[in-house]
C-alpha atoms as a PDB file:
ATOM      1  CA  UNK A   1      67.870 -21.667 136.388  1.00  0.00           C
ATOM      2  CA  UNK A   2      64.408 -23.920 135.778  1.00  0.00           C
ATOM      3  CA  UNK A   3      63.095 -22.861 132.277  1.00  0.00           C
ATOM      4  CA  UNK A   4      59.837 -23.759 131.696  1.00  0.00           C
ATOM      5  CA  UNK A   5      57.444 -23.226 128.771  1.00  0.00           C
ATOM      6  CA  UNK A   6      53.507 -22.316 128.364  1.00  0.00           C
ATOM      7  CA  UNK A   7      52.789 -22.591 124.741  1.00  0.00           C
ATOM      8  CA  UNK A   8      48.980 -21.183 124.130  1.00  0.00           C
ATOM      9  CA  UNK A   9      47.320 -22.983 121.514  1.00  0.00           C
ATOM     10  CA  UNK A  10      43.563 -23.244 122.630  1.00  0.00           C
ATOM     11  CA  UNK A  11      41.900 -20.194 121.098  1.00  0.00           C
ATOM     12  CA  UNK A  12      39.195 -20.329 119.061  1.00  0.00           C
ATOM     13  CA  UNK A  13      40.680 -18.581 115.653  1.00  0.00           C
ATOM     14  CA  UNK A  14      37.809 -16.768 115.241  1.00  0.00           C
ATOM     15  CA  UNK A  15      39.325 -15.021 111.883  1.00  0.00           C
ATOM     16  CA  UNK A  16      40.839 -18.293 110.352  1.00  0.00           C
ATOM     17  CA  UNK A  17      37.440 -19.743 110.450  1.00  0.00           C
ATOM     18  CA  UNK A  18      38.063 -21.682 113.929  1.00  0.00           C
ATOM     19  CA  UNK A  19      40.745 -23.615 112.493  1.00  0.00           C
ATOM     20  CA  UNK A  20      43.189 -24.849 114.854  1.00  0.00           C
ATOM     21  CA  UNK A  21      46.059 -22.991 114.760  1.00  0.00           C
ATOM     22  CA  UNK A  22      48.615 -25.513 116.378  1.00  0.00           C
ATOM     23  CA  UNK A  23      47.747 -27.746 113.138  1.00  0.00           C
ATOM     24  CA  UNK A  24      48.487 -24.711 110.801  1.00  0.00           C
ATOM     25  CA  UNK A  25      51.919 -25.434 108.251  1.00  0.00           C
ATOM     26  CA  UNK A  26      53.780 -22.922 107.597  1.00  0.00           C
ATOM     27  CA  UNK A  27      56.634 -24.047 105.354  1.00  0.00           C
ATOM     28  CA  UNK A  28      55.773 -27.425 105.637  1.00  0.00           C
ATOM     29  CA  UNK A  29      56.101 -27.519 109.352  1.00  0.00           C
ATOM     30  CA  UNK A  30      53.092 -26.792 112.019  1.00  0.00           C
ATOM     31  CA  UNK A  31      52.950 -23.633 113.578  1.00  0.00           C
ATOM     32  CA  UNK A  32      53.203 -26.103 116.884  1.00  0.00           C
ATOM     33  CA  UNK A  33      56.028 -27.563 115.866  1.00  0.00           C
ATOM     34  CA  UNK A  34      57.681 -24.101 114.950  1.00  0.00           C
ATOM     35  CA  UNK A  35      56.870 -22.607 118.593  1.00  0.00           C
ATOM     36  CA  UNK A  36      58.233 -25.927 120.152  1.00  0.00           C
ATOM     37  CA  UNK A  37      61.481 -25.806 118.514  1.00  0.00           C
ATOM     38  CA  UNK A  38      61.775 -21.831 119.728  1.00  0.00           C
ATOM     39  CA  UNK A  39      61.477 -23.217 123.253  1.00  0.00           C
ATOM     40  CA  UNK A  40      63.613 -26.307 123.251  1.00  0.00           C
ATOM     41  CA  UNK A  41      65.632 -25.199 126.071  1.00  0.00           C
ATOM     42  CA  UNK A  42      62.854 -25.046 128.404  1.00  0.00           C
ATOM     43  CA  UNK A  43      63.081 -28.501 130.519  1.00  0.00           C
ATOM     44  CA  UNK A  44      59.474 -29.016 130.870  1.00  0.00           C
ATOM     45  CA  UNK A  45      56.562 -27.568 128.074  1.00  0.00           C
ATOM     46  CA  UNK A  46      52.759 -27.578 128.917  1.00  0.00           C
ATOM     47  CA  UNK A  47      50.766 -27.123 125.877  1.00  0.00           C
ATOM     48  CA  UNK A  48      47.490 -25.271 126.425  1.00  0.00           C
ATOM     49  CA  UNK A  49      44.815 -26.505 123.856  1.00  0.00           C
ATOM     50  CA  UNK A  50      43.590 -29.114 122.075  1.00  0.00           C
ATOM     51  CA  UNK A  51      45.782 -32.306 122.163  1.00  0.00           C
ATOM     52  CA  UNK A  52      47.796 -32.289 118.560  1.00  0.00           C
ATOM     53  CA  UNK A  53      51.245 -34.250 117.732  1.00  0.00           C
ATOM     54  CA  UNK A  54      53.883 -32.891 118.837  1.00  0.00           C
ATOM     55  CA  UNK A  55      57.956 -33.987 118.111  1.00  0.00           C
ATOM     56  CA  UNK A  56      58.795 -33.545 121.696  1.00  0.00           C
ATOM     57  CA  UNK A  57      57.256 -34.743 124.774  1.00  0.00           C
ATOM     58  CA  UNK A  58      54.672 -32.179 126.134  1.00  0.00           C
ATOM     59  CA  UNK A  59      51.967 -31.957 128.633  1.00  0.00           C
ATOM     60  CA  UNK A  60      48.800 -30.797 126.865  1.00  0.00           C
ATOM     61  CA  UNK A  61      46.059 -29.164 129.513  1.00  0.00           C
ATOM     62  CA  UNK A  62      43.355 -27.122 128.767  1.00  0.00           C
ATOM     63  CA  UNK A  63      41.712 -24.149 130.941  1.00  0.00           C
ATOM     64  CA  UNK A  64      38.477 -24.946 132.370  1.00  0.00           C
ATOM     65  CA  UNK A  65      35.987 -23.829 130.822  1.00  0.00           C
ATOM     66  CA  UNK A  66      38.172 -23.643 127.343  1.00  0.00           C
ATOM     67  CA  UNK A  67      38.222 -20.220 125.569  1.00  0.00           C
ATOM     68  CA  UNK A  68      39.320 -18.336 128.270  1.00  0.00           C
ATOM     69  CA  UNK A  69      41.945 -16.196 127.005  1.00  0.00           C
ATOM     70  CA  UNK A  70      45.593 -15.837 127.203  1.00  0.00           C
ATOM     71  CA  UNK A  71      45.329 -15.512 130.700  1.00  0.00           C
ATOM     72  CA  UNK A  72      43.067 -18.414 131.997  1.00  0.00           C
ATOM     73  CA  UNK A  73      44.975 -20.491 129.539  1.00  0.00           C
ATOM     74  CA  UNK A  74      48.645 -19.451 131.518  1.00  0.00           C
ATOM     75  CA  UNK A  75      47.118 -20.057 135.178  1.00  0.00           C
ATOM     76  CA  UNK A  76      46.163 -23.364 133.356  1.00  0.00           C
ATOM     77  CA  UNK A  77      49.547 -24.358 131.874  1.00  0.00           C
ATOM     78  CA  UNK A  78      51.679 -23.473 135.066  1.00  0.00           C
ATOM     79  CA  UNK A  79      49.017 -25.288 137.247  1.00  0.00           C
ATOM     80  CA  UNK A  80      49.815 -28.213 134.872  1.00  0.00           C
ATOM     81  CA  UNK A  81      53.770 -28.008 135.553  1.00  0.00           C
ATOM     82  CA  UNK A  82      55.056 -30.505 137.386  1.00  0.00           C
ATOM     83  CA  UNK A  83      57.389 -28.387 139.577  1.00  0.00           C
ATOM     84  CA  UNK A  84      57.808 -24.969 139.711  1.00  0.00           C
ATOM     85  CA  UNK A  85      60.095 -22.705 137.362  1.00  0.00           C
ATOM     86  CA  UNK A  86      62.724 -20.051 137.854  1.00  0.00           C
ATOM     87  CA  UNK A  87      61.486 -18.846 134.500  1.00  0.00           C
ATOM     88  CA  UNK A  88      58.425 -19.169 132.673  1.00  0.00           C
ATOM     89  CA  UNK A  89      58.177 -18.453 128.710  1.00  0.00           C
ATOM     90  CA  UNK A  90      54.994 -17.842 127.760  1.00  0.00           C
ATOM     91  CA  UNK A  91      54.268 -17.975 123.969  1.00  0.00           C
ATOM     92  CA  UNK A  92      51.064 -18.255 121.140  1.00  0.00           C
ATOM     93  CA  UNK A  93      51.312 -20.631 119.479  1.00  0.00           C
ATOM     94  CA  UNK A  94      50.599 -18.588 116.041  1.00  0.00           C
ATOM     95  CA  UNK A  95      54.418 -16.374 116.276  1.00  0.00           C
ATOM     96  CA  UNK A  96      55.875 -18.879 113.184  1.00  0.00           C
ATOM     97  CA  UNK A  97      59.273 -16.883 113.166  1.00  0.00           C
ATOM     98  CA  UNK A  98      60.416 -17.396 116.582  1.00  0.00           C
ATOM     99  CA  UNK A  99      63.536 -19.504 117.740  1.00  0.00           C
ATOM    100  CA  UNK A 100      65.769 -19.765 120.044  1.00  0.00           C
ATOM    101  CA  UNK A 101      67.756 -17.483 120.386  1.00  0.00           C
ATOM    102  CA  UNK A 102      64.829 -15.308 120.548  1.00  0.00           C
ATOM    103  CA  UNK A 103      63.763 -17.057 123.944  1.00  0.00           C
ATOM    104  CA  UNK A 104      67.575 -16.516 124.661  1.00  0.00           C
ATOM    105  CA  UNK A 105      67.428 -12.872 125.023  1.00  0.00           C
ATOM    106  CA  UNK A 106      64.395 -12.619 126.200  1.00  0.00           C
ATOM    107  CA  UNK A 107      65.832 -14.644 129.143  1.00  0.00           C
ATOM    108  CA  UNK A 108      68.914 -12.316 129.334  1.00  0.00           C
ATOM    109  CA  UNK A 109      66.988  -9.340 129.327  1.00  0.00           C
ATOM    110  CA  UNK A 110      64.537 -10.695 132.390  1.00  0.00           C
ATOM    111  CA  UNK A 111      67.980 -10.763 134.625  1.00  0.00           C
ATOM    112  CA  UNK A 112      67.381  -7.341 136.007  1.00  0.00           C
ATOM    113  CA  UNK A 113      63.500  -7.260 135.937  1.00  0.00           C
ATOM    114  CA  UNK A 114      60.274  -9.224 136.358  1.00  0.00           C
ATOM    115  CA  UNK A 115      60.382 -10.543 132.942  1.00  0.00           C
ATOM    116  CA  UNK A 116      60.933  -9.876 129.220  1.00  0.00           C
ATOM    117  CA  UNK A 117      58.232  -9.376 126.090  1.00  0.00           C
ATOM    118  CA  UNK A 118      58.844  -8.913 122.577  1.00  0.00           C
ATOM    119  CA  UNK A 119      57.511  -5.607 121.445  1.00  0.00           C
ATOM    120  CA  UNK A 120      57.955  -4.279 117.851  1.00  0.00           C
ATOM    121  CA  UNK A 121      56.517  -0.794 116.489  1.00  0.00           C
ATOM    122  CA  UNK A 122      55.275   0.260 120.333  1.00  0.00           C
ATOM    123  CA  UNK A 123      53.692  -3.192 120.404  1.00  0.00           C
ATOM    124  CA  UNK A 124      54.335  -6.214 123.199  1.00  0.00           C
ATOM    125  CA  UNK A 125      53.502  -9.419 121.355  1.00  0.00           C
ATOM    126  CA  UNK A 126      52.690 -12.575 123.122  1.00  0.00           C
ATOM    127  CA  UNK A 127      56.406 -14.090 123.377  1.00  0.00           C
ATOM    128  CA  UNK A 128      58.433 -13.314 126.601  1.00  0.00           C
ATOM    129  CA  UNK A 129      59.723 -14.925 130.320  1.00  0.00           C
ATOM    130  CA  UNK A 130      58.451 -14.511 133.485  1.00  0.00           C
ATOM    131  CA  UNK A 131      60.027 -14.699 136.814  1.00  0.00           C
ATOM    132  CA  UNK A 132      56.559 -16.472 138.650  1.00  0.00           C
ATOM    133  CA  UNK A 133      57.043 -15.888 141.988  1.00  0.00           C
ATOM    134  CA  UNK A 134      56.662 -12.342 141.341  1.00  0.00           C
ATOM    135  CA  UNK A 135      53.387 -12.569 139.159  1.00  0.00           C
ATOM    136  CA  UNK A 136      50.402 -12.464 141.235  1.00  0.00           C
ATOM    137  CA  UNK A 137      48.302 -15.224 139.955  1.00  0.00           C
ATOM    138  CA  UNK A 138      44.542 -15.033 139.671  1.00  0.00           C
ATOM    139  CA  UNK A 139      42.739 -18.028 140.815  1.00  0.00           C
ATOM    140  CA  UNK A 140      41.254 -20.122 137.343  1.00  0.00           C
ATOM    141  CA  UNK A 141      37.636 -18.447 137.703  1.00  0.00           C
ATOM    142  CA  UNK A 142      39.332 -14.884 138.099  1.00  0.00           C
ATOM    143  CA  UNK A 143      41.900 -15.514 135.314  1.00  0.00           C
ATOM    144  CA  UNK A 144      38.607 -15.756 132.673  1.00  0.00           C
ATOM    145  CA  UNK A 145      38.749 -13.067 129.983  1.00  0.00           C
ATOM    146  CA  UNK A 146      41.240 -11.462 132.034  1.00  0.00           C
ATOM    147  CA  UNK A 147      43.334  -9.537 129.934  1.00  0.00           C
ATOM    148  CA  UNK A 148      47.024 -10.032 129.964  1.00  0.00           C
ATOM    149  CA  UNK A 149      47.609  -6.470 130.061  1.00  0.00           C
ATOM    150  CA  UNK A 150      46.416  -6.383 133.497  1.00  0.00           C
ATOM    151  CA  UNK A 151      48.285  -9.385 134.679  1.00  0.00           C
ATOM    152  CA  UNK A 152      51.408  -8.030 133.532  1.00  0.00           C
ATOM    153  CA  UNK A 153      50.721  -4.281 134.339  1.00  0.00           C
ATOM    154  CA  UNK A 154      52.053  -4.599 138.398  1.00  0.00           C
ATOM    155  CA  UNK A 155      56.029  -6.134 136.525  1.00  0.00           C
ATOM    156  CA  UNK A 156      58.824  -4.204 135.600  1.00  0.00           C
ATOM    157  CA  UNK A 157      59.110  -5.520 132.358  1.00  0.00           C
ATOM    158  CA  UNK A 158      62.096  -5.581 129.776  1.00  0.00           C
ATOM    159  CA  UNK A 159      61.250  -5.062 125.969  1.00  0.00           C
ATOM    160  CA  UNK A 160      63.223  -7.106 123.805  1.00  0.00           C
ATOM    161  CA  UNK A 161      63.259  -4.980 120.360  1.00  0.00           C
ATOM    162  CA  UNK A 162      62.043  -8.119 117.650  1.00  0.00           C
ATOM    163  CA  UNK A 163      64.209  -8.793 115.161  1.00  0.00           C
ATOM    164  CA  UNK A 164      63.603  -9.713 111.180  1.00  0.00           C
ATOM    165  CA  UNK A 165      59.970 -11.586 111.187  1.00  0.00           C
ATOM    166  CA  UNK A 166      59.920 -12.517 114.985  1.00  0.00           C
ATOM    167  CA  UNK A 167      56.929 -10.532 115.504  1.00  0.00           C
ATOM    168  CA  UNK A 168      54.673 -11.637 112.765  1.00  0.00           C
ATOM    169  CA  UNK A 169      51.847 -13.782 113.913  1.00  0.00           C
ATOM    170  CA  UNK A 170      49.331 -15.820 111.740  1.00  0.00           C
ATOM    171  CA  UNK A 171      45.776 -14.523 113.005  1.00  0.00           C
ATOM    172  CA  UNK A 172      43.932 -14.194 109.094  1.00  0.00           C
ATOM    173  CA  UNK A 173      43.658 -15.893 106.267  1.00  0.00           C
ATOM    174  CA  UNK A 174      45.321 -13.221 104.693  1.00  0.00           C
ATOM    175  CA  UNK A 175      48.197 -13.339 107.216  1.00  0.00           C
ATOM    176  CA  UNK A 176      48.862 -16.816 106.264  1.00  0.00           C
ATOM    177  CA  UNK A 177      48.772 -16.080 102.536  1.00  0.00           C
ATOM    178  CA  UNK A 178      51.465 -13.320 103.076  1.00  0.00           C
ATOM    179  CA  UNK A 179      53.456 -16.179 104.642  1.00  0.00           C
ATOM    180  CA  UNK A 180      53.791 -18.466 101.986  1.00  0.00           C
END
């Protein structure tokens, strides 16, 4: 099976002052750098966002116009694959805790279903896989403050239970505090 990654890093941080996440360290180590390394099995990654260094080869692309959401920036980052996926992880770029393995079972749990999201307390968090051909993909202008909830609401989806600090995301200054 293709893997293939979406990481979203192009939103406009509204509540970290509009700093750019992807550039955000954690540990000593970007919060890009942290989301690559969760997806390293994927054999292609597109990058949606701002250009920013990166340890691994990547396509960076960027929805048109920028700031579209979660959605416009998806339709953006599988338009920018070169060659289509059996799988698609989509991820934000601001989920700091997530590896591998997590994108492992995630991928085992999407066997018997249209794809797999990490929920935790009730909640689906940006992190999962998609199978794309059975996503029905809004065209770029559609896809504009579209919110994923309704682009994921037609799939049978698997929740993948998060486990230890998979779940915690970096949207505050305060979250980031807590953090380090």
């Amino acid at each position: 099976m293709r893997l293939a990654a979406v990481v979203l890093s192009g939103g406009s941080a509204r509540r970290l002052d509009g700093r750019d996440k992807a550039a955000v360290r954690v540990g000593g180590v970007t919060l890009l750098e942290r989301v690559l390394a969760a997806v390293r099995d994927a054999e292609e990654v597109v990058v949606v966002g701002p250009p920013a260094p990166a340890p691994d080869p990547v396509i960076f692309a960027r929805e048109d116009p920028p700031g579209g959401g979660p959605v416009a920036g998806l339709v953006a980052g599988r338009a920018a694959l070169s060659g289509p996926a059996d799988l698609l992880a989509v991820v934000a770029v601001d989920m700091p805790f997530l590896t591998a393995d997590t994108f492992a079972r995630l991928t085992s749990a999407a066997e018997d279903a249209d794809g797999a999201f990490l929920v935790s307390g009730g909640r689906r968090h940006l992190a999962g896989v998609l199978r794309p051909d059975r996503v029905d993909w809004p065209g770029a202008a559609d896809a504009q403050g579209m919110p994923m909830h309704r682009l994921l609401a037609p799939l049978r989806l698997a929740e993948v239970e998060a486990s230890g600090d998979e779940a915690r995301d970096v949207d505050t200054w305060a979250d980031l505090r807590a953090l380090e």
